[in-house]
PDB file of N, CA and C in Angstrom:
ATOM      1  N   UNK A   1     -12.857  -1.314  -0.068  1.00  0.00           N
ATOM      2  CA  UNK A   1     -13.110  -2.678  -0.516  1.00  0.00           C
ATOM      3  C   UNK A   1     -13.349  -2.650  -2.017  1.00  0.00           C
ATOM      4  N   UNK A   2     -12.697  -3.184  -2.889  1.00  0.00           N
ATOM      5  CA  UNK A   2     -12.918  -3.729  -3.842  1.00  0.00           C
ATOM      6  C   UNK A   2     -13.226  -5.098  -4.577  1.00  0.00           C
ATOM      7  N   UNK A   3     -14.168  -5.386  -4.810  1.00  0.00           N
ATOM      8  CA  UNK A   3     -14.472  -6.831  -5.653  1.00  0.00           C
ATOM      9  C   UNK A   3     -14.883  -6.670  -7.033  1.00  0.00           C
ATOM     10  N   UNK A   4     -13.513  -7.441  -7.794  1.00  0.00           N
ATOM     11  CA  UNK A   4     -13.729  -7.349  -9.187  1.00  0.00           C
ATOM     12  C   UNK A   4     -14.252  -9.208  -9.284  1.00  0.00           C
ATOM     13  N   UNK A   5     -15.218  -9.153 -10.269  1.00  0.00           N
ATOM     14  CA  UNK A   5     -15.774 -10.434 -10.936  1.00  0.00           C
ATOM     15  C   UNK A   5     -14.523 -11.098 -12.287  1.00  0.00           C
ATOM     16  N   UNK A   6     -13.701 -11.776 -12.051  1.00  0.00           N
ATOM     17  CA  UNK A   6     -12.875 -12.208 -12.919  1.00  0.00           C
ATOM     18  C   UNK A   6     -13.224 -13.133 -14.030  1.00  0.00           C
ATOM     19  N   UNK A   7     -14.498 -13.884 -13.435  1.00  0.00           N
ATOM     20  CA  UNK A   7     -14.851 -14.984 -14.687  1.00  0.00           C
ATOM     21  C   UNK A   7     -16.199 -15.238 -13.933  1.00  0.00           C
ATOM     22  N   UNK A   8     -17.037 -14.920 -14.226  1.00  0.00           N
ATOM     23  CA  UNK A   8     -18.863 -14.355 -14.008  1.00  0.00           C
ATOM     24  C   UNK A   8     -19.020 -16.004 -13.327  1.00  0.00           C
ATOM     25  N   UNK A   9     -19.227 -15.550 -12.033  1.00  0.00           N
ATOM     26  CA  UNK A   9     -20.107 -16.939 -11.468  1.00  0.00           C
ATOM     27  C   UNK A   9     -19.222 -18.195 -11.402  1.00  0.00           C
ATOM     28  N   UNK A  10     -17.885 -17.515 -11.216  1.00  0.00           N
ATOM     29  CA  UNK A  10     -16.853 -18.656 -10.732  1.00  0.00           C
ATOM     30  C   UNK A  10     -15.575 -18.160  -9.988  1.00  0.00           C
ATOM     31  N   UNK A  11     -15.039 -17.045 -10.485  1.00  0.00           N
ATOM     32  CA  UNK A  11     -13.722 -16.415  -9.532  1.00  0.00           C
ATOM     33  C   UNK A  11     -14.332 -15.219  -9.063  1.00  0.00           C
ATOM     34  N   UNK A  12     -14.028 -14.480  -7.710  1.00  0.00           N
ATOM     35  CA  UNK A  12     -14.232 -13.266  -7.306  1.00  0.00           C
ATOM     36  C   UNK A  12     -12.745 -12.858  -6.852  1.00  0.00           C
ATOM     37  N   UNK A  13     -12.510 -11.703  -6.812  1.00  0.00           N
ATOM     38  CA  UNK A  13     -11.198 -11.438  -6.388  1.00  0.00           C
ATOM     39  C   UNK A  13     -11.683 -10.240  -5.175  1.00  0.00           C
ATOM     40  N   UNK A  14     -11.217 -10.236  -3.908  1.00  0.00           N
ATOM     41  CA  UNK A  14     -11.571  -9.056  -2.980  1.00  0.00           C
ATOM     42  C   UNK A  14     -10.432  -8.626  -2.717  1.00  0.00           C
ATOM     43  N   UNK A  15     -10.033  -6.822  -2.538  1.00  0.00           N
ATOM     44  CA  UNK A  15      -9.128  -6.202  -1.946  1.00  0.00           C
ATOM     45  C   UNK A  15      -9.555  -4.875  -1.164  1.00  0.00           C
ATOM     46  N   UNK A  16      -8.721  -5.063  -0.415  1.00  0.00           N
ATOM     47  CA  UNK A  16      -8.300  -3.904   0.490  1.00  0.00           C
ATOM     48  C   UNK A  16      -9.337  -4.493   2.352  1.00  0.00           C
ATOM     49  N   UNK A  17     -10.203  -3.783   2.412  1.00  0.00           N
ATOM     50  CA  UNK A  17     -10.557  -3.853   3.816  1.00  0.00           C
ATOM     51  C   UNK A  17     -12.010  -4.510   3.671  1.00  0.00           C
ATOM     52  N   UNK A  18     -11.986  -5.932   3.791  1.00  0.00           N
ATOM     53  CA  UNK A  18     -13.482  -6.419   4.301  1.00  0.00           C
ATOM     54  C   UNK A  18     -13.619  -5.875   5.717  1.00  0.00           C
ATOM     55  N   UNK A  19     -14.410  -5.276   5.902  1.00  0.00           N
ATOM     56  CA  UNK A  19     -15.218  -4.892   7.231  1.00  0.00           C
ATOM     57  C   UNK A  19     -16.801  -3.956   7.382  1.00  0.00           C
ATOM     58  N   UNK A  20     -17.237  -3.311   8.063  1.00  0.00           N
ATOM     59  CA  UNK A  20     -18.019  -2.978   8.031  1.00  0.00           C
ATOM     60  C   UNK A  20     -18.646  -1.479   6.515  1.00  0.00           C
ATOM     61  N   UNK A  21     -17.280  -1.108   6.631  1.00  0.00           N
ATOM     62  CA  UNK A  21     -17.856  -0.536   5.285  1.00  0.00           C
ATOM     63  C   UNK A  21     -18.009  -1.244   4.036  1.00  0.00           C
ATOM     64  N   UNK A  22     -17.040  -2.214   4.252  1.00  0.00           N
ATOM     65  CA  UNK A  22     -16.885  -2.580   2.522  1.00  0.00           C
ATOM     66  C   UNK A  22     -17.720  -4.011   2.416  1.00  0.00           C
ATOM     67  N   UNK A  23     -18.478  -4.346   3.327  1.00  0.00           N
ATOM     68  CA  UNK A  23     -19.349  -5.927   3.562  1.00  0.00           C
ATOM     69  C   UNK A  23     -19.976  -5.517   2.657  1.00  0.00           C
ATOM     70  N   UNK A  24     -21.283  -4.724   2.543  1.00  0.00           N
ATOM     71  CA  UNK A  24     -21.861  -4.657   1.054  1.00  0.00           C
ATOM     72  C   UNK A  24     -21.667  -4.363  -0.263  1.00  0.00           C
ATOM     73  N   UNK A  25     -20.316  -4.310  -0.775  1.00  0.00           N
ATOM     74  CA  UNK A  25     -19.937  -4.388  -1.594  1.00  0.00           C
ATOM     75  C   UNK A  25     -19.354  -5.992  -1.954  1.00  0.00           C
ATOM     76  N   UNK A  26     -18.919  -6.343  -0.760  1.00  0.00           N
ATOM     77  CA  UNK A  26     -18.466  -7.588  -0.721  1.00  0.00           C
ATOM     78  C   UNK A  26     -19.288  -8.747  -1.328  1.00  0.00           C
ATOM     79  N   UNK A  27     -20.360  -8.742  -0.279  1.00  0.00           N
ATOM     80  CA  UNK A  27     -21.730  -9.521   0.146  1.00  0.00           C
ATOM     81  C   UNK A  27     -22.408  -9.538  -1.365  1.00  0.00           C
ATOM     82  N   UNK A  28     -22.450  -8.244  -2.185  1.00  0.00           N
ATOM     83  CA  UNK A  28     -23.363  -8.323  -3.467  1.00  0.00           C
ATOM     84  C   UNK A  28     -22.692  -8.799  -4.390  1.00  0.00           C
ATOM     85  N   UNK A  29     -21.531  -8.556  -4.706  1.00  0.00           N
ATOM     86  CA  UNK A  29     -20.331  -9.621  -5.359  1.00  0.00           C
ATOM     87  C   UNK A  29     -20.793 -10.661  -5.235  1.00  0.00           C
ATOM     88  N   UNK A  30     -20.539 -11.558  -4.316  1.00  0.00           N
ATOM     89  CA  UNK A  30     -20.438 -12.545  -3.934  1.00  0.00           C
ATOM     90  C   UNK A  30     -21.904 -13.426  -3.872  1.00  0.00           C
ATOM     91  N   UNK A  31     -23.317 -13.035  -3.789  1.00  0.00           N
ATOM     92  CA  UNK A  31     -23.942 -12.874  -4.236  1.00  0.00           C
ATOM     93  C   UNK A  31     -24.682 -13.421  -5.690  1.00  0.00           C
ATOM     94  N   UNK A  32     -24.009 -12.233  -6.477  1.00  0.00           N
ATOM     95  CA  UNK A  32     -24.136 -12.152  -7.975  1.00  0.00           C
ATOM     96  C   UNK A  32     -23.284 -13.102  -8.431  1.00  0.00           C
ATOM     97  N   UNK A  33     -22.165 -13.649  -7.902  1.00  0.00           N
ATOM     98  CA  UNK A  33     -21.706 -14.640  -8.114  1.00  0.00           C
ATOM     99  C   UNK A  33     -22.184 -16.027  -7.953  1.00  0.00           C
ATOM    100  N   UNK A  34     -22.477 -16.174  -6.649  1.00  0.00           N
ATOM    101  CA  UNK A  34     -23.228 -17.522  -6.658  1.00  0.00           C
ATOM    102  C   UNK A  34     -24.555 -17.342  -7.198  1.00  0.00           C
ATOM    103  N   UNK A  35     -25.836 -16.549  -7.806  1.00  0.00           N
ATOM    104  CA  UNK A  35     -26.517 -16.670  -8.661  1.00  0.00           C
ATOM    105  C   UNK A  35     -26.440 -17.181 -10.021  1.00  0.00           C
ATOM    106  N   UNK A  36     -24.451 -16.629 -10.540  1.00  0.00           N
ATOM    107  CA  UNK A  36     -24.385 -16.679 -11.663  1.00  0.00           C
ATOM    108  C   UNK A  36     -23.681 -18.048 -12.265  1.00  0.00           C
ATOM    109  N   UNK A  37     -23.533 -18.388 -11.484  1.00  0.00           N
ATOM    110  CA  UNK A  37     -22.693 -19.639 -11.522  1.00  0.00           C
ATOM    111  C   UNK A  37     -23.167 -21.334 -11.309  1.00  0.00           C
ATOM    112  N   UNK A  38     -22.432 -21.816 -11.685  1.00  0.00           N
ATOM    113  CA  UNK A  38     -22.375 -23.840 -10.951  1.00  0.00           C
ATOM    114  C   UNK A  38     -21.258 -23.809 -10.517  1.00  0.00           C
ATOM    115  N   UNK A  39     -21.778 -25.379  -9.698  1.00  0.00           N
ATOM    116  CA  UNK A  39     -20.378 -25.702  -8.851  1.00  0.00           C
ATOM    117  C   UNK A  39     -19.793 -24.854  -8.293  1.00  0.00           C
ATOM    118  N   UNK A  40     -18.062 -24.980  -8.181  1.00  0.00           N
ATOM    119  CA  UNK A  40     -17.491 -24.214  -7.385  1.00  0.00           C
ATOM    120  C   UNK A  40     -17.155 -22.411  -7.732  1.00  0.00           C
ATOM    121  N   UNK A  41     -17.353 -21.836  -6.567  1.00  0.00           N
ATOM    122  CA  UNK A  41     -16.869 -20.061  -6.646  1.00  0.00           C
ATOM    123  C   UNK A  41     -15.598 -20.073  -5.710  1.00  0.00           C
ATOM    124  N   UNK A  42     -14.795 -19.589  -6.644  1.00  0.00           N
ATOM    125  CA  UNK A  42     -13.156 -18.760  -5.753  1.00  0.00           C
ATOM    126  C   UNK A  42     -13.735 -18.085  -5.800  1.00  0.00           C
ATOM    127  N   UNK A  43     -13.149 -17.554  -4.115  1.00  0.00           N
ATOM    128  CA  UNK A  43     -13.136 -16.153  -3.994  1.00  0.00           C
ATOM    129  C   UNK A  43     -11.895 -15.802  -3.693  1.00  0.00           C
ATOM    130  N   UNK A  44     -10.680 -15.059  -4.302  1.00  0.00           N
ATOM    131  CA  UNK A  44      -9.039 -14.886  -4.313  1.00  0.00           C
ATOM    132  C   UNK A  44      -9.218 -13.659  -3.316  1.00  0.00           C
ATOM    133  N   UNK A  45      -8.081 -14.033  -2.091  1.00  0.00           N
ATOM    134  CA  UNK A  45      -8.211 -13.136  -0.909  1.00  0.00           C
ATOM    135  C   UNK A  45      -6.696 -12.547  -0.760  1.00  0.00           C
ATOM    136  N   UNK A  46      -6.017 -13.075  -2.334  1.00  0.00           N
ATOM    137  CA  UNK A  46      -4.441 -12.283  -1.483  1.00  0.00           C
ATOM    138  C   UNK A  46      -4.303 -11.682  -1.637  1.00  0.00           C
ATOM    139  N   UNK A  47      -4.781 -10.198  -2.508  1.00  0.00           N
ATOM    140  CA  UNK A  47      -4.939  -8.654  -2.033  1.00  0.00           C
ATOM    141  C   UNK A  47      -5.667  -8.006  -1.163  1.00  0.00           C
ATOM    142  N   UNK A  48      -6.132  -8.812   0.130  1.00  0.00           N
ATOM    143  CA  UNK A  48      -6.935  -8.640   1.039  1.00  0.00           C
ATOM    144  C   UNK A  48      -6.273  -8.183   2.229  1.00  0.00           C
ATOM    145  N   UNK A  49      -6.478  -6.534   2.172  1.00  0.00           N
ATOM    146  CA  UNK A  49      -5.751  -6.365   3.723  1.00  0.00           C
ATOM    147  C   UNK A  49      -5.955  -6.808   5.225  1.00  0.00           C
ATOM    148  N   UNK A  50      -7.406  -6.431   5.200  1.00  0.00           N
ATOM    149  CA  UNK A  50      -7.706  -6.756   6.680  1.00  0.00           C
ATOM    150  C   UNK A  50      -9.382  -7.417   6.600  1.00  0.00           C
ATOM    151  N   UNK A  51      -9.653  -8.106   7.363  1.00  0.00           N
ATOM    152  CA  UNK A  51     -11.181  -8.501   7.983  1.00  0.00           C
ATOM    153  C   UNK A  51     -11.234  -8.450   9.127  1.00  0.00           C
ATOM    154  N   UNK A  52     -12.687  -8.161   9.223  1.00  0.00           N
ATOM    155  CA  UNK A  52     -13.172  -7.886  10.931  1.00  0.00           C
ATOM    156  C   UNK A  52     -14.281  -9.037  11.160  1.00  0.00           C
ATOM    157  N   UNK A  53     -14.938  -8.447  11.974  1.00  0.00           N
ATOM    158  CA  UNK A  53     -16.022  -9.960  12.810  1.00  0.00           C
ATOM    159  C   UNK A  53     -17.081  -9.582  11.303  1.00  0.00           C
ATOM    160  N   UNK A  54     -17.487  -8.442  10.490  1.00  0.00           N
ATOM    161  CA  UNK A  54     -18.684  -8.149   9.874  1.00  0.00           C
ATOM    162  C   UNK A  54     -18.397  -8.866   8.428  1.00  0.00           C
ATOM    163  N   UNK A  55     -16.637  -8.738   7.761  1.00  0.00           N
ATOM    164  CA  UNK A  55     -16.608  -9.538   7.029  1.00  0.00           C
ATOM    165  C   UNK A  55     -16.473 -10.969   6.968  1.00  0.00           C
ATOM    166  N   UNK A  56     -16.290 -11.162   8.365  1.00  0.00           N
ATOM    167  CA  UNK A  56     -15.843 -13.107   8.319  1.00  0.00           C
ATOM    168  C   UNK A  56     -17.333 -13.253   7.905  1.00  0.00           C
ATOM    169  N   UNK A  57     -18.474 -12.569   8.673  1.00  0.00           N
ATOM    170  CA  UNK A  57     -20.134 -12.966   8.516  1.00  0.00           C
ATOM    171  C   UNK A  57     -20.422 -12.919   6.873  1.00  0.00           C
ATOM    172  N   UNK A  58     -19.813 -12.179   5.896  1.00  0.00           N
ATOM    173  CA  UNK A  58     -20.171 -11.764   4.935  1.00  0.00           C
ATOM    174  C   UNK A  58     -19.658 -13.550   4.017  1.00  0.00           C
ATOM    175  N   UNK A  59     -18.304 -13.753   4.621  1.00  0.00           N
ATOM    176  CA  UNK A  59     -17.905 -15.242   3.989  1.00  0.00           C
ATOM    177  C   UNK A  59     -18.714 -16.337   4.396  1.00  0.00           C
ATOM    178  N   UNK A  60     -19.028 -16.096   5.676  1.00  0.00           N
ATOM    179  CA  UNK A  60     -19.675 -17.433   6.375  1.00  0.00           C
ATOM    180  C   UNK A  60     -21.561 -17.415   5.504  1.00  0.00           C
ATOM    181  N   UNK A  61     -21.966 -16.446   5.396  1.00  0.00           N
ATOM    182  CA  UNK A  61     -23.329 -15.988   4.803  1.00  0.00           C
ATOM    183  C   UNK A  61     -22.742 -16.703   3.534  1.00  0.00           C
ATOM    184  N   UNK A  62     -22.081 -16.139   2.676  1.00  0.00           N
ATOM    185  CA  UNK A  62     -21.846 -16.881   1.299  1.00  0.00           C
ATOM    186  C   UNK A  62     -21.652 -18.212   1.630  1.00  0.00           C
ATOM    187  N   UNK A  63     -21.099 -18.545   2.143  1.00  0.00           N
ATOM    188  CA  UNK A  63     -20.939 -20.050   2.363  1.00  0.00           C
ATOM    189  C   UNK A  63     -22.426 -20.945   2.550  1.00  0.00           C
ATOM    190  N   UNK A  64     -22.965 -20.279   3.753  1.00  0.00           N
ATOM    191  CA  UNK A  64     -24.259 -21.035   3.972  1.00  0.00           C
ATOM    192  C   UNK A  64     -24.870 -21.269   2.321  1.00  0.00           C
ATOM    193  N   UNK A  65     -25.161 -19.424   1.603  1.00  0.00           N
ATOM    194  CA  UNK A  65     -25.822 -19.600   0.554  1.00  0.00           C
ATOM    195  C   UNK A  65     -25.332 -20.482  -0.119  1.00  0.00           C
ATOM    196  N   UNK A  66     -24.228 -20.643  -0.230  1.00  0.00           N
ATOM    197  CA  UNK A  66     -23.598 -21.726  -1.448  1.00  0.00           C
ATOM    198  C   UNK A  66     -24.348 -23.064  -1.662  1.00  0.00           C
ATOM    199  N   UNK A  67     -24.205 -23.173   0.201  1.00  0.00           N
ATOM    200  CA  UNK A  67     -24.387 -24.656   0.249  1.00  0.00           C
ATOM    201  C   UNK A  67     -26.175 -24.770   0.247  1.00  0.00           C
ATOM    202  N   UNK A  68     -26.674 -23.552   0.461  1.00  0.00           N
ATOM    203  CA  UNK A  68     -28.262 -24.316  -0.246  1.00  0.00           C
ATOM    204  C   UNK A  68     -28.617 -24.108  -1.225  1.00  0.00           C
ATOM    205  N   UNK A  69     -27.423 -23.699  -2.029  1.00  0.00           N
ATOM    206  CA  UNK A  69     -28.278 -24.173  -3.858  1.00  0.00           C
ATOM    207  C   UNK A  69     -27.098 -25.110  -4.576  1.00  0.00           C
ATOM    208  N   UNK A  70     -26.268 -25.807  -3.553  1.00  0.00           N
ATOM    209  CA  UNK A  70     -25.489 -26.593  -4.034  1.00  0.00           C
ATOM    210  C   UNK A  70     -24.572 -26.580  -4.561  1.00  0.00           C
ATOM    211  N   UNK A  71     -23.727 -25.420  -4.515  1.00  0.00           N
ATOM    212  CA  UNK A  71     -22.323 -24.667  -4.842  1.00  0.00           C
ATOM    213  C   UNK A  71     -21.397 -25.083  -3.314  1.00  0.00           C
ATOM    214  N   UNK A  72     -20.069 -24.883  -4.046  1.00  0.00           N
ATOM    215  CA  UNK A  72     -18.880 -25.265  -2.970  1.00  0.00           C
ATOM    216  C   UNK A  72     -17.962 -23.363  -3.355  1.00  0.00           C
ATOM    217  N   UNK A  73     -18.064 -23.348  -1.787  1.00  0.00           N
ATOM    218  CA  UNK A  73     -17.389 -21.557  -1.808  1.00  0.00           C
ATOM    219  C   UNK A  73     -15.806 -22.094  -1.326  1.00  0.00           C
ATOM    220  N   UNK A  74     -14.751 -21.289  -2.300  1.00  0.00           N
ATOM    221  CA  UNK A  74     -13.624 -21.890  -1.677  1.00  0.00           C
ATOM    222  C   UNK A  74     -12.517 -20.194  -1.403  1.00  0.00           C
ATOM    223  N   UNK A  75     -11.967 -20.257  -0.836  1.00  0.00           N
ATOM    224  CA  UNK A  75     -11.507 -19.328  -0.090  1.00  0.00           C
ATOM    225  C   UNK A  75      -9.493 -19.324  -0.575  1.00  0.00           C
ATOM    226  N   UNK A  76      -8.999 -18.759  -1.672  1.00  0.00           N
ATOM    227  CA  UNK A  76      -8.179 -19.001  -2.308  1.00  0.00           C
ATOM    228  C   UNK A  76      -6.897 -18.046  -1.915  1.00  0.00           C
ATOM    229  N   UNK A  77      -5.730 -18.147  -1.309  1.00  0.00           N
ATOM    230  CA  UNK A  77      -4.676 -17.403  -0.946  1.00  0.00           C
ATOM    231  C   UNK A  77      -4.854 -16.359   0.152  1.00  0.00           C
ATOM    232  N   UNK A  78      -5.857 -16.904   1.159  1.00  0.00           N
ATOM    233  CA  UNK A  78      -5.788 -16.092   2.166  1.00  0.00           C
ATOM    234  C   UNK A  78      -3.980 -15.356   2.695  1.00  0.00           C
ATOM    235  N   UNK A  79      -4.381 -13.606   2.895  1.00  0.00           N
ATOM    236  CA  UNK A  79      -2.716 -13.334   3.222  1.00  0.00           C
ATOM    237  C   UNK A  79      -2.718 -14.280   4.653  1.00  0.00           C
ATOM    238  N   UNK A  80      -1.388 -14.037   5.194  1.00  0.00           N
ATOM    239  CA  UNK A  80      -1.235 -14.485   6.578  1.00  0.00           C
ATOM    240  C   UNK A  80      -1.859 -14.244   7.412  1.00  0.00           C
ATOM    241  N   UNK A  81      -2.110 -12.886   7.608  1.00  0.00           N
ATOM    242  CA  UNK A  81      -3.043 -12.233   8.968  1.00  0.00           C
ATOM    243  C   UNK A  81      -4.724 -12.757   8.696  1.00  0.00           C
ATOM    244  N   UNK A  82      -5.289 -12.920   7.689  1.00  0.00           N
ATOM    245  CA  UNK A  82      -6.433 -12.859   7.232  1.00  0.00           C
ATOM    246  C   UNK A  82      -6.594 -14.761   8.025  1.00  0.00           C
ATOM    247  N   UNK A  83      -5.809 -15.634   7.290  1.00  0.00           N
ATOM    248  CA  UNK A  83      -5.641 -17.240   7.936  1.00  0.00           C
ATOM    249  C   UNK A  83      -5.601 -17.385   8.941  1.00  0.00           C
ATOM    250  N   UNK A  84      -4.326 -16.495   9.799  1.00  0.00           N
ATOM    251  CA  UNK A  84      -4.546 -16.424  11.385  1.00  0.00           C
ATOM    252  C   UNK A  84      -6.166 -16.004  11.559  1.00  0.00           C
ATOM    253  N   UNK A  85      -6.674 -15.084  11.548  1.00  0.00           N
ATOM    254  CA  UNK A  85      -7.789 -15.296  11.857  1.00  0.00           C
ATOM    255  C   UNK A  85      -8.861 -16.324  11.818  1.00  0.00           C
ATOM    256  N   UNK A  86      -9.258 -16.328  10.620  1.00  0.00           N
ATOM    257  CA  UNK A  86     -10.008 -17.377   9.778  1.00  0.00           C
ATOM    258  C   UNK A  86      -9.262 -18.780  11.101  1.00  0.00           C
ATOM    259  N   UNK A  87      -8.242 -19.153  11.575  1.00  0.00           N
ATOM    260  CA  UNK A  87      -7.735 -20.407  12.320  1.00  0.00           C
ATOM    261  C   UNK A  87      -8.079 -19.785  13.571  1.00  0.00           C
ATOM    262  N   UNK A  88      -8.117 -18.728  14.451  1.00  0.00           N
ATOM    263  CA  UNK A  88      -8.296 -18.387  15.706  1.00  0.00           C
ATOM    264  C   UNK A  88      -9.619 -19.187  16.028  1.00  0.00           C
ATOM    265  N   UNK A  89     -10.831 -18.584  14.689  1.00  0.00           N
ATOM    266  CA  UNK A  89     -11.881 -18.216  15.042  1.00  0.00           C
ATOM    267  C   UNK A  89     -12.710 -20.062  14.429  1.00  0.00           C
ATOM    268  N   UNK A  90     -11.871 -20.124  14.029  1.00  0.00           N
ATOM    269  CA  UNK A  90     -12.101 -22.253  13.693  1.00  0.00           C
ATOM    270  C   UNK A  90     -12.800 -22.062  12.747  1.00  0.00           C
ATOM    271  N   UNK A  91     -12.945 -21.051  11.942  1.00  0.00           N
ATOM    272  CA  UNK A  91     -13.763 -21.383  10.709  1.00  0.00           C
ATOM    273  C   UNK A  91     -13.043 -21.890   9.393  1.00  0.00           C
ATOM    274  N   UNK A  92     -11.759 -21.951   9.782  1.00  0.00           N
ATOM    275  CA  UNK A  92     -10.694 -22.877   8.502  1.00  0.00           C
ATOM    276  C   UNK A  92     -11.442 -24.249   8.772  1.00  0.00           C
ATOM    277  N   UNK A  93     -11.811 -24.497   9.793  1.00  0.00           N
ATOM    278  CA  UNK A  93     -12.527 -26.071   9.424  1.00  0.00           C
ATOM    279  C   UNK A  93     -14.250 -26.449   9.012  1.00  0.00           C
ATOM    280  N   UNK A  94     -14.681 -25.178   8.668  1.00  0.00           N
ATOM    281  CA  UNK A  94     -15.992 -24.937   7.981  1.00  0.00           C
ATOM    282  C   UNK A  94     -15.818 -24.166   6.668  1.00  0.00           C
ATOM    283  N   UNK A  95     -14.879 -23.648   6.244  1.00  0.00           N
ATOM    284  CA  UNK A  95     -14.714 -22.812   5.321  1.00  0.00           C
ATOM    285  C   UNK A  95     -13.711 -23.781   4.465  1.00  0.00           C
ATOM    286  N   UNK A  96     -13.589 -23.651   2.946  1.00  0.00           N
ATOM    287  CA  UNK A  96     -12.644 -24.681   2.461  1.00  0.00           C
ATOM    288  C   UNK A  96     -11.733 -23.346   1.602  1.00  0.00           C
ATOM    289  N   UNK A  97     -10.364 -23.465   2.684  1.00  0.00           N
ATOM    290  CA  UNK A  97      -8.781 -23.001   2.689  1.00  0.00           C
ATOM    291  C   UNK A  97      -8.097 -23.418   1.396  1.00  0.00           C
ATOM    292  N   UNK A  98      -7.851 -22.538   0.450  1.00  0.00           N
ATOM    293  CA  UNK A  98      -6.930 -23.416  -1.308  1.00  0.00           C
ATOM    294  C   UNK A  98      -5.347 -22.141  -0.941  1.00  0.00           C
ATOM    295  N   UNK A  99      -4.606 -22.475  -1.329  1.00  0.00           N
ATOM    296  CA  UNK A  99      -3.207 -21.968  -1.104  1.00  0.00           C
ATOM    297  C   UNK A  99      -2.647 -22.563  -3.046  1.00  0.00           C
ATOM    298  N   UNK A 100      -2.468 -21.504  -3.887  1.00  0.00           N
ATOM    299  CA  UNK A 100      -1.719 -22.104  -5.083  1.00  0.00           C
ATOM    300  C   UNK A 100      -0.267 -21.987  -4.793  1.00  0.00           C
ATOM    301  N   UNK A 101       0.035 -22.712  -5.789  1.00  0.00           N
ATOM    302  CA  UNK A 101       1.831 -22.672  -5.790  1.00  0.00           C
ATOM    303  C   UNK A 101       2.366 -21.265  -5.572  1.00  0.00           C
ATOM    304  N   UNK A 102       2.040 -20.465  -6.139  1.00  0.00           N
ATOM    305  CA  UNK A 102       2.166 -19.062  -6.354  1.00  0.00           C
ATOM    306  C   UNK A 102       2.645 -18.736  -4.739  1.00  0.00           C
ATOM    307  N   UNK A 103       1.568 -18.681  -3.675  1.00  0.00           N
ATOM    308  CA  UNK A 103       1.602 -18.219  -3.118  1.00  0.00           C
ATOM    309  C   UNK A 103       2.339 -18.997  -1.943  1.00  0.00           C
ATOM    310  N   UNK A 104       2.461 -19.793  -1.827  1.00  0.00           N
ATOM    311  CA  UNK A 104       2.915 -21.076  -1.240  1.00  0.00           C
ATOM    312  C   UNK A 104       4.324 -21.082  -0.415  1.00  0.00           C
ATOM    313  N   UNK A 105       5.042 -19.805  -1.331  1.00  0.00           N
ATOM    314  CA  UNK A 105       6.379 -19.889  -1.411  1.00  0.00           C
ATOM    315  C   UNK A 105       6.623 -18.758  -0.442  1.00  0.00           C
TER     316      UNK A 105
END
């Protein structure tokens, strides 16, 4: 798991394997992000290979935090497999889904 901070307290970028090893790396990112920030945090997921049940918790946790200090967490180019999930598990309709042109295609 890798999470690079692209613009302090507003973009996060995650790659390779959210799951049980890489959640705390994830989780403190993400984190340090919504501490560092207003308003809205991307978090860019399309170098994101895989998530399991420990990282969806790690998004859904950021999310809650977001929303009690009044930040909007948005969830930016999920790959395909990562969306299928995220839609199995119905949290595309608690979680807010962004798709850019880029990826669109």
């Amino acid at each position: 798991m890798r999470a690079t901070t692209v613009r302090p307290g507003r973009l996060v970028e995650l790659a390779g394997r959210l799951d049980g090893t890489g959640a705390a790396t994830a989780r403190d990112a993400l984190h340090r992000a919504l501490a560092d920030g207003e308003d809205e945090l991307v978090i860019d997921l399309r170098d994101l290979e895989l998530i399991d049940a420990t990282g969806l918790g790690v998004l859904v946790g950021s999310h809650r935090r977001a929303g009690l200090i009044g930040r909007r967490l948005v969830l930016r180019d999920p790959p395909a497999r990562v969306a299928r999930i995220l839609m199995l598990t119905r949290l595309d309709r608690i979680l807010v889904l962004e798709r850019t042109a880029v990826s669109a295609r």
